[in-house]
PDB file of N, CA and C in Angstrom:
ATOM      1  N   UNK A   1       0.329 -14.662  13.600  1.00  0.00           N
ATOM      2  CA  UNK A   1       1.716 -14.313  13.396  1.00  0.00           C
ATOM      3  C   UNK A   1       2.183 -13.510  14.609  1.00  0.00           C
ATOM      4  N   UNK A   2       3.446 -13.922  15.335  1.00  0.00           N
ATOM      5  CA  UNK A   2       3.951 -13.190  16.257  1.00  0.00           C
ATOM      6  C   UNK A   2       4.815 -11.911  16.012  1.00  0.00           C
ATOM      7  N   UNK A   3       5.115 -11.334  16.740  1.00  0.00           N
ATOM      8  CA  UNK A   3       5.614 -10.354  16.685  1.00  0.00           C
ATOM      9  C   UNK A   3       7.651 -10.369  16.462  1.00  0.00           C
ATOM     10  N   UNK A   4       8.258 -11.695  16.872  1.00  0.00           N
ATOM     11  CA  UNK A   4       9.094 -12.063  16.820  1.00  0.00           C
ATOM     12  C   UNK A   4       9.325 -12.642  14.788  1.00  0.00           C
ATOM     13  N   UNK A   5       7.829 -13.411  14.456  1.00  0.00           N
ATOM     14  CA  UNK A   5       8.086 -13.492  12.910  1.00  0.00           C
ATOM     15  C   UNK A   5       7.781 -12.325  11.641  1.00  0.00           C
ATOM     16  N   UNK A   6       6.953 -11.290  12.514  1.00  0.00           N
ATOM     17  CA  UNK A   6       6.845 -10.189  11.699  1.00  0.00           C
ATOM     18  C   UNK A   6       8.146  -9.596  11.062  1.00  0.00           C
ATOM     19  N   UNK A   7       9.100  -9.382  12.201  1.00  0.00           N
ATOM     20  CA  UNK A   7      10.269  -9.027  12.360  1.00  0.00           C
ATOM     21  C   UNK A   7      10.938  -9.375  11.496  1.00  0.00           C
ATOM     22  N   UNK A   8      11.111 -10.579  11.799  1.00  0.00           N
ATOM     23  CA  UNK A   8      11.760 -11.483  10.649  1.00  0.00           C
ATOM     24  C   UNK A   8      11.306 -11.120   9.019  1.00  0.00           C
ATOM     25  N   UNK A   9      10.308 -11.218   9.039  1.00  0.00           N
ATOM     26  CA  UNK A   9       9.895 -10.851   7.650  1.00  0.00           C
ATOM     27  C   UNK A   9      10.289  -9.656   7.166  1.00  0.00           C
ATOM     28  N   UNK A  10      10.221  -8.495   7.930  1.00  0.00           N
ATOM     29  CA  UNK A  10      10.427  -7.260   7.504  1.00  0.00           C
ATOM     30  C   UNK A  10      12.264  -6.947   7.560  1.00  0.00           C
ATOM     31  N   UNK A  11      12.960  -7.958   8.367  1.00  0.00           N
ATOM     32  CA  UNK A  11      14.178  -8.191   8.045  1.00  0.00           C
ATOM     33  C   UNK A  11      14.457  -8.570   6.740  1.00  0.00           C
ATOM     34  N   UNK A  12      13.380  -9.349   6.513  1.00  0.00           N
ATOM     35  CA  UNK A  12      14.284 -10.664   5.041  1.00  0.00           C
ATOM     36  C   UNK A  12      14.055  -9.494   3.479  1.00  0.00           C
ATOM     37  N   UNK A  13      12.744  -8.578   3.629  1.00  0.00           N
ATOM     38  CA  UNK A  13      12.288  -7.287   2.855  1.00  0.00           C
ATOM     39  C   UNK A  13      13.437  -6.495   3.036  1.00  0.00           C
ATOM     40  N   UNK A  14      14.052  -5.659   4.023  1.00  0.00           N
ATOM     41  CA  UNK A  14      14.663  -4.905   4.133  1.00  0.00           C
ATOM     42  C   UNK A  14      15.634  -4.600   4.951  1.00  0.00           C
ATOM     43  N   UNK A  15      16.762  -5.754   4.462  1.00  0.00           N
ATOM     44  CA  UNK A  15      17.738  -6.073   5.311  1.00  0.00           C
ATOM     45  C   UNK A  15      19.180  -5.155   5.216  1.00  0.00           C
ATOM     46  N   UNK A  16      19.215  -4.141   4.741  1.00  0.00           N
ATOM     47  CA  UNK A  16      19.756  -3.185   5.284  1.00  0.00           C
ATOM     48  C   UNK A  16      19.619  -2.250   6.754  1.00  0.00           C
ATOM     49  N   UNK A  17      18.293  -2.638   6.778  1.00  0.00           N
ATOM     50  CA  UNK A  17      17.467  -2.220   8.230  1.00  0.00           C
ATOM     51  C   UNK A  17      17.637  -2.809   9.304  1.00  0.00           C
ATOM     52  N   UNK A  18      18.322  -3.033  10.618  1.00  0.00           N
ATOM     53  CA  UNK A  18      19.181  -3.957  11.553  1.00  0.00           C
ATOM     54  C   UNK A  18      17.624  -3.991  12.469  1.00  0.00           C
ATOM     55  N   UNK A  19      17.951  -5.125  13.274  1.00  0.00           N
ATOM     56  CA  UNK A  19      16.687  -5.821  13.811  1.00  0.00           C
ATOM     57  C   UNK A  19      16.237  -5.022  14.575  1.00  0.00           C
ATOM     58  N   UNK A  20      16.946  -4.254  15.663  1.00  0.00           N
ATOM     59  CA  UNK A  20      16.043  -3.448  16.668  1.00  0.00           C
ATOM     60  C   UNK A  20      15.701  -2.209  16.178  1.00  0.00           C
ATOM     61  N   UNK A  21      16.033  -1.877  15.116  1.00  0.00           N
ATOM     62  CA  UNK A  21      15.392  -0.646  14.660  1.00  0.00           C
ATOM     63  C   UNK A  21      14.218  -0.697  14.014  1.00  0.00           C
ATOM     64  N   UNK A  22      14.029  -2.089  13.650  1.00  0.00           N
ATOM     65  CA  UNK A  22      12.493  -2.669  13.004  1.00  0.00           C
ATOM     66  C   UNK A  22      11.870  -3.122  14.334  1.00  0.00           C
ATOM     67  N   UNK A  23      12.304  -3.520  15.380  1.00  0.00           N
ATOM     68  CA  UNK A  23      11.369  -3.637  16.820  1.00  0.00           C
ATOM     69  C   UNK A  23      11.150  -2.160  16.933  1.00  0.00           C
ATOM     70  N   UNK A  24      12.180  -1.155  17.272  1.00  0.00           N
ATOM     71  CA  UNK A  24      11.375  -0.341  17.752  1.00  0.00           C
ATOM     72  C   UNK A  24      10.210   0.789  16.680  1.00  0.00           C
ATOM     73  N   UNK A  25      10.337   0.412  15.433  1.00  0.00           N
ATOM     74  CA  UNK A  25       9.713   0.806  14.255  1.00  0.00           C
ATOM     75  C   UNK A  25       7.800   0.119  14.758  1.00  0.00           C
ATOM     76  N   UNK A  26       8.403  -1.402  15.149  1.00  0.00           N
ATOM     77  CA  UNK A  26       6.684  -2.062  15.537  1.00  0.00           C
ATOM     78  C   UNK A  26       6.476  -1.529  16.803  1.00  0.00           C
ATOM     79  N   UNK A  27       7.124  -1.451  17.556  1.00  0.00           N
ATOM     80  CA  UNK A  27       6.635  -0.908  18.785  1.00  0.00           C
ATOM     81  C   UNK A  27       6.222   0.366  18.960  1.00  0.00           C
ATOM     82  N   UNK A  28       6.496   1.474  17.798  1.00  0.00           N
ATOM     83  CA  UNK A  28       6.183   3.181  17.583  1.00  0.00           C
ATOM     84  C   UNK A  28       4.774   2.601  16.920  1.00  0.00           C
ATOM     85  N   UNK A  29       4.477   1.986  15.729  1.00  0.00           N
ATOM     86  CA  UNK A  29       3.380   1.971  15.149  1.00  0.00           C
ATOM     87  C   UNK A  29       2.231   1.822  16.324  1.00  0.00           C
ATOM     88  N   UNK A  30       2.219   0.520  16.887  1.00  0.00           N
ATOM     89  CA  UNK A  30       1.287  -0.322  17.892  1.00  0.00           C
ATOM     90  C   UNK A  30       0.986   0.486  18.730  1.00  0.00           C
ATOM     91  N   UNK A  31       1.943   1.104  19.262  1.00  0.00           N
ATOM     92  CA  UNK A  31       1.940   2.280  20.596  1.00  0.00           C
ATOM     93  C   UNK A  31       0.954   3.449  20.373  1.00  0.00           C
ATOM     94  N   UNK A  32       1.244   3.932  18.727  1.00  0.00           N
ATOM     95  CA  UNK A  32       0.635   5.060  18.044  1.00  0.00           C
ATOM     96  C   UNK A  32      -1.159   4.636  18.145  1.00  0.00           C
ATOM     97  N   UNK A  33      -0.738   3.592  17.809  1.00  0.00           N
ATOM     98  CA  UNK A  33      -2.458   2.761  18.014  1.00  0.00           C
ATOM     99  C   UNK A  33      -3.163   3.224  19.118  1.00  0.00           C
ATOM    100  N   UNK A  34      -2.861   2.350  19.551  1.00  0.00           N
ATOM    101  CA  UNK A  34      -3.093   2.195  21.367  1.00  0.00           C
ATOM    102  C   UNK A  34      -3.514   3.747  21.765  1.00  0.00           C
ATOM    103  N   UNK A  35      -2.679   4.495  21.690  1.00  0.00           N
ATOM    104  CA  UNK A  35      -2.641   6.264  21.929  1.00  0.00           C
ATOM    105  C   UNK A  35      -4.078   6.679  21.562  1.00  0.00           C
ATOM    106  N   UNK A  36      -3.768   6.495  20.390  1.00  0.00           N
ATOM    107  CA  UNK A  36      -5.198   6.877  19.537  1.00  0.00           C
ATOM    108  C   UNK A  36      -6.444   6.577  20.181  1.00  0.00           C
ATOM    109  N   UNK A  37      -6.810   5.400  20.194  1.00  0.00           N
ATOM    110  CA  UNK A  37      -7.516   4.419  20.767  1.00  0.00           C
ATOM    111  C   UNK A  37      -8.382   4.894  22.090  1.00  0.00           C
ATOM    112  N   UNK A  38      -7.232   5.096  22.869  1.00  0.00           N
ATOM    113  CA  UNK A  38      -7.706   5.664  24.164  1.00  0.00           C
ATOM    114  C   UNK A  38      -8.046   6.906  24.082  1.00  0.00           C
ATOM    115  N   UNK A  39      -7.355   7.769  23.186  1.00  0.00           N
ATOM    116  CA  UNK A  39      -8.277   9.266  23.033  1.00  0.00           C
ATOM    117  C   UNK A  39      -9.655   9.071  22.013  1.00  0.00           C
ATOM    118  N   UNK A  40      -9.979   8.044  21.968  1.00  0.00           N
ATOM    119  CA  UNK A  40     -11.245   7.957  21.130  1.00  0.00           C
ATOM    120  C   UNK A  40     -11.085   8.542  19.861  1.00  0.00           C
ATOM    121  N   UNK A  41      -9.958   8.441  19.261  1.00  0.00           N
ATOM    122  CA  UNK A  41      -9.611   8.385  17.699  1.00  0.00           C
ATOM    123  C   UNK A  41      -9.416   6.833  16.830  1.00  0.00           C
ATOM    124  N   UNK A  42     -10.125   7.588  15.562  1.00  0.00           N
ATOM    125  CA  UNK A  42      -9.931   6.242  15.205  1.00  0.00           C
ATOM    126  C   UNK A  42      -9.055   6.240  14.116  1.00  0.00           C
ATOM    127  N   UNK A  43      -8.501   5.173  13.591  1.00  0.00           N
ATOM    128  CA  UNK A  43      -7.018   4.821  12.986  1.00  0.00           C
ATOM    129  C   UNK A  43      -7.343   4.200  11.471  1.00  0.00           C
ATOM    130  N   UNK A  44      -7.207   5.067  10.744  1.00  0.00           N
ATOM    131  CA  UNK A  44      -7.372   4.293   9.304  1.00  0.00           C
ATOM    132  C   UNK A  44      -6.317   3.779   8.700  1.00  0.00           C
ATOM    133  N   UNK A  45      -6.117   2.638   7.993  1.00  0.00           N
ATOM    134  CA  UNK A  45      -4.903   2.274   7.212  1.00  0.00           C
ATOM    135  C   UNK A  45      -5.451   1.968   6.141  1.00  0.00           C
ATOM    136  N   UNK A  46      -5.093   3.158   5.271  1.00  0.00           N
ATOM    137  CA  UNK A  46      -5.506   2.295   3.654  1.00  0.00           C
ATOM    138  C   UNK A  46      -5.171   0.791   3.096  1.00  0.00           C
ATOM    139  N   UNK A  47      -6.635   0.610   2.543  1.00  0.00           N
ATOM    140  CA  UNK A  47      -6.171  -0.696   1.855  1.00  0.00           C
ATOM    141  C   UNK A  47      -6.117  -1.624   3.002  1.00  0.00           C
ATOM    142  N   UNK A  48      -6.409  -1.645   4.003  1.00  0.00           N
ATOM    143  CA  UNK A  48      -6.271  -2.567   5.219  1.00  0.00           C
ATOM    144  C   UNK A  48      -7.623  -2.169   6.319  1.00  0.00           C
ATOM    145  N   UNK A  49      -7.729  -1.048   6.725  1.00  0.00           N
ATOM    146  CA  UNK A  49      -9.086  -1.055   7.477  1.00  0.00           C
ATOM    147  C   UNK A  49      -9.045  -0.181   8.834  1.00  0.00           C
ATOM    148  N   UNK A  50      -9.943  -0.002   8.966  1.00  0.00           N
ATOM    149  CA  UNK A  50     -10.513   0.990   9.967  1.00  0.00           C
ATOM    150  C   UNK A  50     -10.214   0.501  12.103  1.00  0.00           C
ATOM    151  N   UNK A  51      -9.676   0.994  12.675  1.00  0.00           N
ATOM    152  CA  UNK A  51      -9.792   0.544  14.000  1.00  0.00           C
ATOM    153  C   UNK A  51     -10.489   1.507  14.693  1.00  0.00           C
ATOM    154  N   UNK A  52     -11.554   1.848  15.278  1.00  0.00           N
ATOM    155  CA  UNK A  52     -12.202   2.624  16.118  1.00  0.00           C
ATOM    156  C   UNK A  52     -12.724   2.216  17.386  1.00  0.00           C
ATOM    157  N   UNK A  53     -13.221   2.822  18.385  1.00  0.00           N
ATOM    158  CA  UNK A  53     -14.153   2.642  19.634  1.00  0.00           C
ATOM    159  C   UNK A  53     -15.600   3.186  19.428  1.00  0.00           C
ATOM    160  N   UNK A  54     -15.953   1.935  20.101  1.00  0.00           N
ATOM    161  CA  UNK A  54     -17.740   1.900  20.066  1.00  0.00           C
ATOM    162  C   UNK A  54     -18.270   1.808  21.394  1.00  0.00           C
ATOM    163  N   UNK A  55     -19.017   2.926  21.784  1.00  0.00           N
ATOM    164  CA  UNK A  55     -19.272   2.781  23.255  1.00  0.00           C
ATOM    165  C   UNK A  55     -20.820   2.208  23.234  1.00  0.00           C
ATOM    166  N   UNK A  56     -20.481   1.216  24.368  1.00  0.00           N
ATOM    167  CA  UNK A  56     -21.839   0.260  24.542  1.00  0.00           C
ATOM    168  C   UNK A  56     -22.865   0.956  25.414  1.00  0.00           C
ATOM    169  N   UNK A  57     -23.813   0.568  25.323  1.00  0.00           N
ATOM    170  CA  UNK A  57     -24.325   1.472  26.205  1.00  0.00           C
ATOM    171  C   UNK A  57     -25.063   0.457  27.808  1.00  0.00           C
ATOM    172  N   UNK A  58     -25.344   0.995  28.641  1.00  0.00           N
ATOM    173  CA  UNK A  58     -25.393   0.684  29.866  1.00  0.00           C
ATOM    174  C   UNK A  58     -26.609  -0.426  29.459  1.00  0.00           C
ATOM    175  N   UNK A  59     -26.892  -1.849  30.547  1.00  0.00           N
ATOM    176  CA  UNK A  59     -28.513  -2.312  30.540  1.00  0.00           C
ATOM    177  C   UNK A  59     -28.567  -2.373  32.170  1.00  0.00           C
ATOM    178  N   UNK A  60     -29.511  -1.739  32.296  1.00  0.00           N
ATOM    179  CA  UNK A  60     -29.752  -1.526  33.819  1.00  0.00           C
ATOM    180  C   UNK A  60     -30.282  -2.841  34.453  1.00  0.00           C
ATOM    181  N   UNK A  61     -30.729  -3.600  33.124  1.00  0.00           N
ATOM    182  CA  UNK A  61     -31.000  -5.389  33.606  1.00  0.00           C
ATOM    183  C   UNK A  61     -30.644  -6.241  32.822  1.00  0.00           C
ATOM    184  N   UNK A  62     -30.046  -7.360  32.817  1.00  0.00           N
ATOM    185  CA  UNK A  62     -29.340  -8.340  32.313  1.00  0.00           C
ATOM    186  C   UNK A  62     -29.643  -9.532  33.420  1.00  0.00           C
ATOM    187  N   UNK A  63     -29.490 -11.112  32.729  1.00  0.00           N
ATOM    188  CA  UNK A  63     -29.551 -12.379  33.459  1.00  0.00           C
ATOM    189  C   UNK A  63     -28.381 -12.679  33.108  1.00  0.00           C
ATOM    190  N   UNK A  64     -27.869 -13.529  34.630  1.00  0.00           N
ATOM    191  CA  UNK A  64     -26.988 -14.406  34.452  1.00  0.00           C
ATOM    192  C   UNK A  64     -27.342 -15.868  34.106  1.00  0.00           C
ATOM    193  N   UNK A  65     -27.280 -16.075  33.309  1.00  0.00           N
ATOM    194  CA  UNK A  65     -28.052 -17.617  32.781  1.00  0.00           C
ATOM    195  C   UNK A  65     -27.516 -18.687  33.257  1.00  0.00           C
ATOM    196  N   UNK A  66     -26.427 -18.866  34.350  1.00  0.00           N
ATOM    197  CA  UNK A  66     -25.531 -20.041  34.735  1.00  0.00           C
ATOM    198  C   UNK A  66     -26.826 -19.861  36.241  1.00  0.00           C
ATOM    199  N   UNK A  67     -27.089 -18.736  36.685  1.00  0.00           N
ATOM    200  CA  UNK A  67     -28.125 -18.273  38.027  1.00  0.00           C
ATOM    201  C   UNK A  67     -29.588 -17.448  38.555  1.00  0.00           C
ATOM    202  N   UNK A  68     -29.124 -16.982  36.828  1.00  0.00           N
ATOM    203  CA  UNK A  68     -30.821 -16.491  36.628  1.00  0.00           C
ATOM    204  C   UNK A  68     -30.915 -14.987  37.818  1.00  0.00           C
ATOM    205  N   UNK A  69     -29.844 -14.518  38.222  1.00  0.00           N
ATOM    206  CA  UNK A  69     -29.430 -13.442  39.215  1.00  0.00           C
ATOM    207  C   UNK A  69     -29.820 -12.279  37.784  1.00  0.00           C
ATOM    208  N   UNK A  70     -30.676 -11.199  38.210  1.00  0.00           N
ATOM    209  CA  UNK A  70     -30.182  -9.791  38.088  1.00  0.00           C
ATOM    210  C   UNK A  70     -29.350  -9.022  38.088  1.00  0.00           C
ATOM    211  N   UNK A  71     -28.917  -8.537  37.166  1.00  0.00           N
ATOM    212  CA  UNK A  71     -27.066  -8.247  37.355  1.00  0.00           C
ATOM    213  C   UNK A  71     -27.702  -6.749  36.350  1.00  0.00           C
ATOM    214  N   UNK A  72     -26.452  -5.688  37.101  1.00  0.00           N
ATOM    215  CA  UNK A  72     -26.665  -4.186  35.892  1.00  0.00           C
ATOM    216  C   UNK A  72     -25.490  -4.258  35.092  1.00  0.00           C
ATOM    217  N   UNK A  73     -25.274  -3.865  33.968  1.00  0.00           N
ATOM    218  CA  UNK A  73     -24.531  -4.003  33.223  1.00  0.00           C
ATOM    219  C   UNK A  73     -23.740  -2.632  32.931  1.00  0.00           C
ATOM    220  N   UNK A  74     -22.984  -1.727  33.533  1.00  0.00           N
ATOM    221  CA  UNK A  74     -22.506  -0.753  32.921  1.00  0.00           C
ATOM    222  C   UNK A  74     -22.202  -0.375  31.574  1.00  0.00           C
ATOM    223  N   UNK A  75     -22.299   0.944  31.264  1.00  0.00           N
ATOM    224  CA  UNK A  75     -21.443   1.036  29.625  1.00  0.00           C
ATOM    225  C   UNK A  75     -20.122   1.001  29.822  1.00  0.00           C
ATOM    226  N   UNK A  76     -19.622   0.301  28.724  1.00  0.00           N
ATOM    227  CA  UNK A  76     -18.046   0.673  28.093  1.00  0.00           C
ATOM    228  C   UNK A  76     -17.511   0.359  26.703  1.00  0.00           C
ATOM    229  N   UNK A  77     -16.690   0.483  26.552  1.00  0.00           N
ATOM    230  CA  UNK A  77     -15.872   0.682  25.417  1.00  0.00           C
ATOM    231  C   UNK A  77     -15.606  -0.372  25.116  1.00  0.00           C
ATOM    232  N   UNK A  78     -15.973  -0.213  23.098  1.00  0.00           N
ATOM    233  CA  UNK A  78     -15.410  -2.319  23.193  1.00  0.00           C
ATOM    234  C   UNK A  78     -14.571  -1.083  21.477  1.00  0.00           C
ATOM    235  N   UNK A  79     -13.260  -2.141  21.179  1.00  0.00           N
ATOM    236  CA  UNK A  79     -12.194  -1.786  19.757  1.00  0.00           C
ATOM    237  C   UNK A  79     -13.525  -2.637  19.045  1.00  0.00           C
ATOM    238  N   UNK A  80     -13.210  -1.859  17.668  1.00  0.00           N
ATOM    239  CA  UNK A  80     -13.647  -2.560  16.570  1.00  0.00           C
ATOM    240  C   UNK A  80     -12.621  -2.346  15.633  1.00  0.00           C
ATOM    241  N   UNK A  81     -13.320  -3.494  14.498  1.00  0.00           N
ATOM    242  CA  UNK A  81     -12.091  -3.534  13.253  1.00  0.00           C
ATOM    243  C   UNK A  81     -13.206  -3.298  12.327  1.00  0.00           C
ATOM    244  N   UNK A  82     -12.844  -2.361  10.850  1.00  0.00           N
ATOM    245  CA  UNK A  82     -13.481  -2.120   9.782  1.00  0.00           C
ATOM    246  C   UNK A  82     -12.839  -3.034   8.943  1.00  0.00           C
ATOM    247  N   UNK A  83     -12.875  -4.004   8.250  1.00  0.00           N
ATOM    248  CA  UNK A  83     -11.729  -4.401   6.927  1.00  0.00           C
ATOM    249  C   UNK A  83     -12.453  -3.141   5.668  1.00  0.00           C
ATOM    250  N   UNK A  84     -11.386  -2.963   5.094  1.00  0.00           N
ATOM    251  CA  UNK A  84     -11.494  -2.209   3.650  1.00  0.00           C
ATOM    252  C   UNK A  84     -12.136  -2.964   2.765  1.00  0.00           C
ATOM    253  N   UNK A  85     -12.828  -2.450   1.712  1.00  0.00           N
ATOM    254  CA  UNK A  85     -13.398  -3.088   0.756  1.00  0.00           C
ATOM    255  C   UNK A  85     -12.088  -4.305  -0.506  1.00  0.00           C
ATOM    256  N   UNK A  86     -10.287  -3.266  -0.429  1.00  0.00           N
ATOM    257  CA  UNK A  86     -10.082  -3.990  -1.022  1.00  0.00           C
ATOM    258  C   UNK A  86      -9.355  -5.376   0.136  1.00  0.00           C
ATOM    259  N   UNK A  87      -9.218  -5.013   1.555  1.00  0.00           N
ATOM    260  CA  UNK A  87      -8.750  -6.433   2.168  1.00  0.00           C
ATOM    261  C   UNK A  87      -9.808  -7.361   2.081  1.00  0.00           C
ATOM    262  N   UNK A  88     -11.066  -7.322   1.653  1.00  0.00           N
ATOM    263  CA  UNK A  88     -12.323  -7.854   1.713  1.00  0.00           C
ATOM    264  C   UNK A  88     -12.390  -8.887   0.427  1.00  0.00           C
ATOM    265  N   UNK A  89     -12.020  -7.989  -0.988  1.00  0.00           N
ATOM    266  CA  UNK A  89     -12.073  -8.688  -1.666  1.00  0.00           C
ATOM    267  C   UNK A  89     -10.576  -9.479  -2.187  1.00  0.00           C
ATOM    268  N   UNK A  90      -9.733  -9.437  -1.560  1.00  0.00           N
ATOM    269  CA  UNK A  90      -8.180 -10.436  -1.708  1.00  0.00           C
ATOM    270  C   UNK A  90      -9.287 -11.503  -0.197  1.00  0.00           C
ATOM    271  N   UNK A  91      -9.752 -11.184   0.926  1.00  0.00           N
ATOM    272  CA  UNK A  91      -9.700 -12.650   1.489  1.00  0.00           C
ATOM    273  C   UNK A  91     -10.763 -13.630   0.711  1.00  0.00           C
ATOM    274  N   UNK A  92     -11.807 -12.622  -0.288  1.00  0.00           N
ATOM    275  CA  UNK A  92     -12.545 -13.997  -0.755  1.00  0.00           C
ATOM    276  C   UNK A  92     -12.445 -13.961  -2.457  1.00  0.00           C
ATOM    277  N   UNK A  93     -11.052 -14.210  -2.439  1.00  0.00           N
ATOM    278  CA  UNK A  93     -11.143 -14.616  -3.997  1.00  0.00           C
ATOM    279  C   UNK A  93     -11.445 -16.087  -4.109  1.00  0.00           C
TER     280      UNK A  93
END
């Protein structure tokens, strides 16, 4: 789903609410994310799930399997997603 039909949707819900004030409503949330994110906070939304950072850790040896080259692998930061127990059980009814 794009960000152009979210909109829409949350128009057709609450259409007293004029369109760019629901863009800039998605664009405060996402942003708030993002913020978080990079300060190594993590973001809970009830009923929907967990977003955090997981730092990888370095391999000082790794193959490239296309060359079979020695390559070092630095650490970094990869997002993860938690789903909630109840988004878990609505996707497998």
């Amino acid at each position: 789903m794009s960000k152009p039909e979210i909109i829409l949707k949350l128009k057709s819900k609450h259409p007293k609410i004029d369109k760019k004030s629901l863009e800039n409503i998605y664009d405060t949330f996402f942003s708030q994310i993002v913020e978080s994110l990079l300060n190594k906070r993590s973001i809970e939304i009830r009923s929907f799930g967990t977003f955090f950072v997981k730092e990888i850790k370095e391999k000082k040896q790794a193959r490239n399997p296309k060359t079979g080259e020695t390559i070092y692998v630095p650490k970094r930061n990869k997002i993860r997603f938690r789903a909630s127990k109840k988004l878990k059980e609505l996707i497998n009814k």
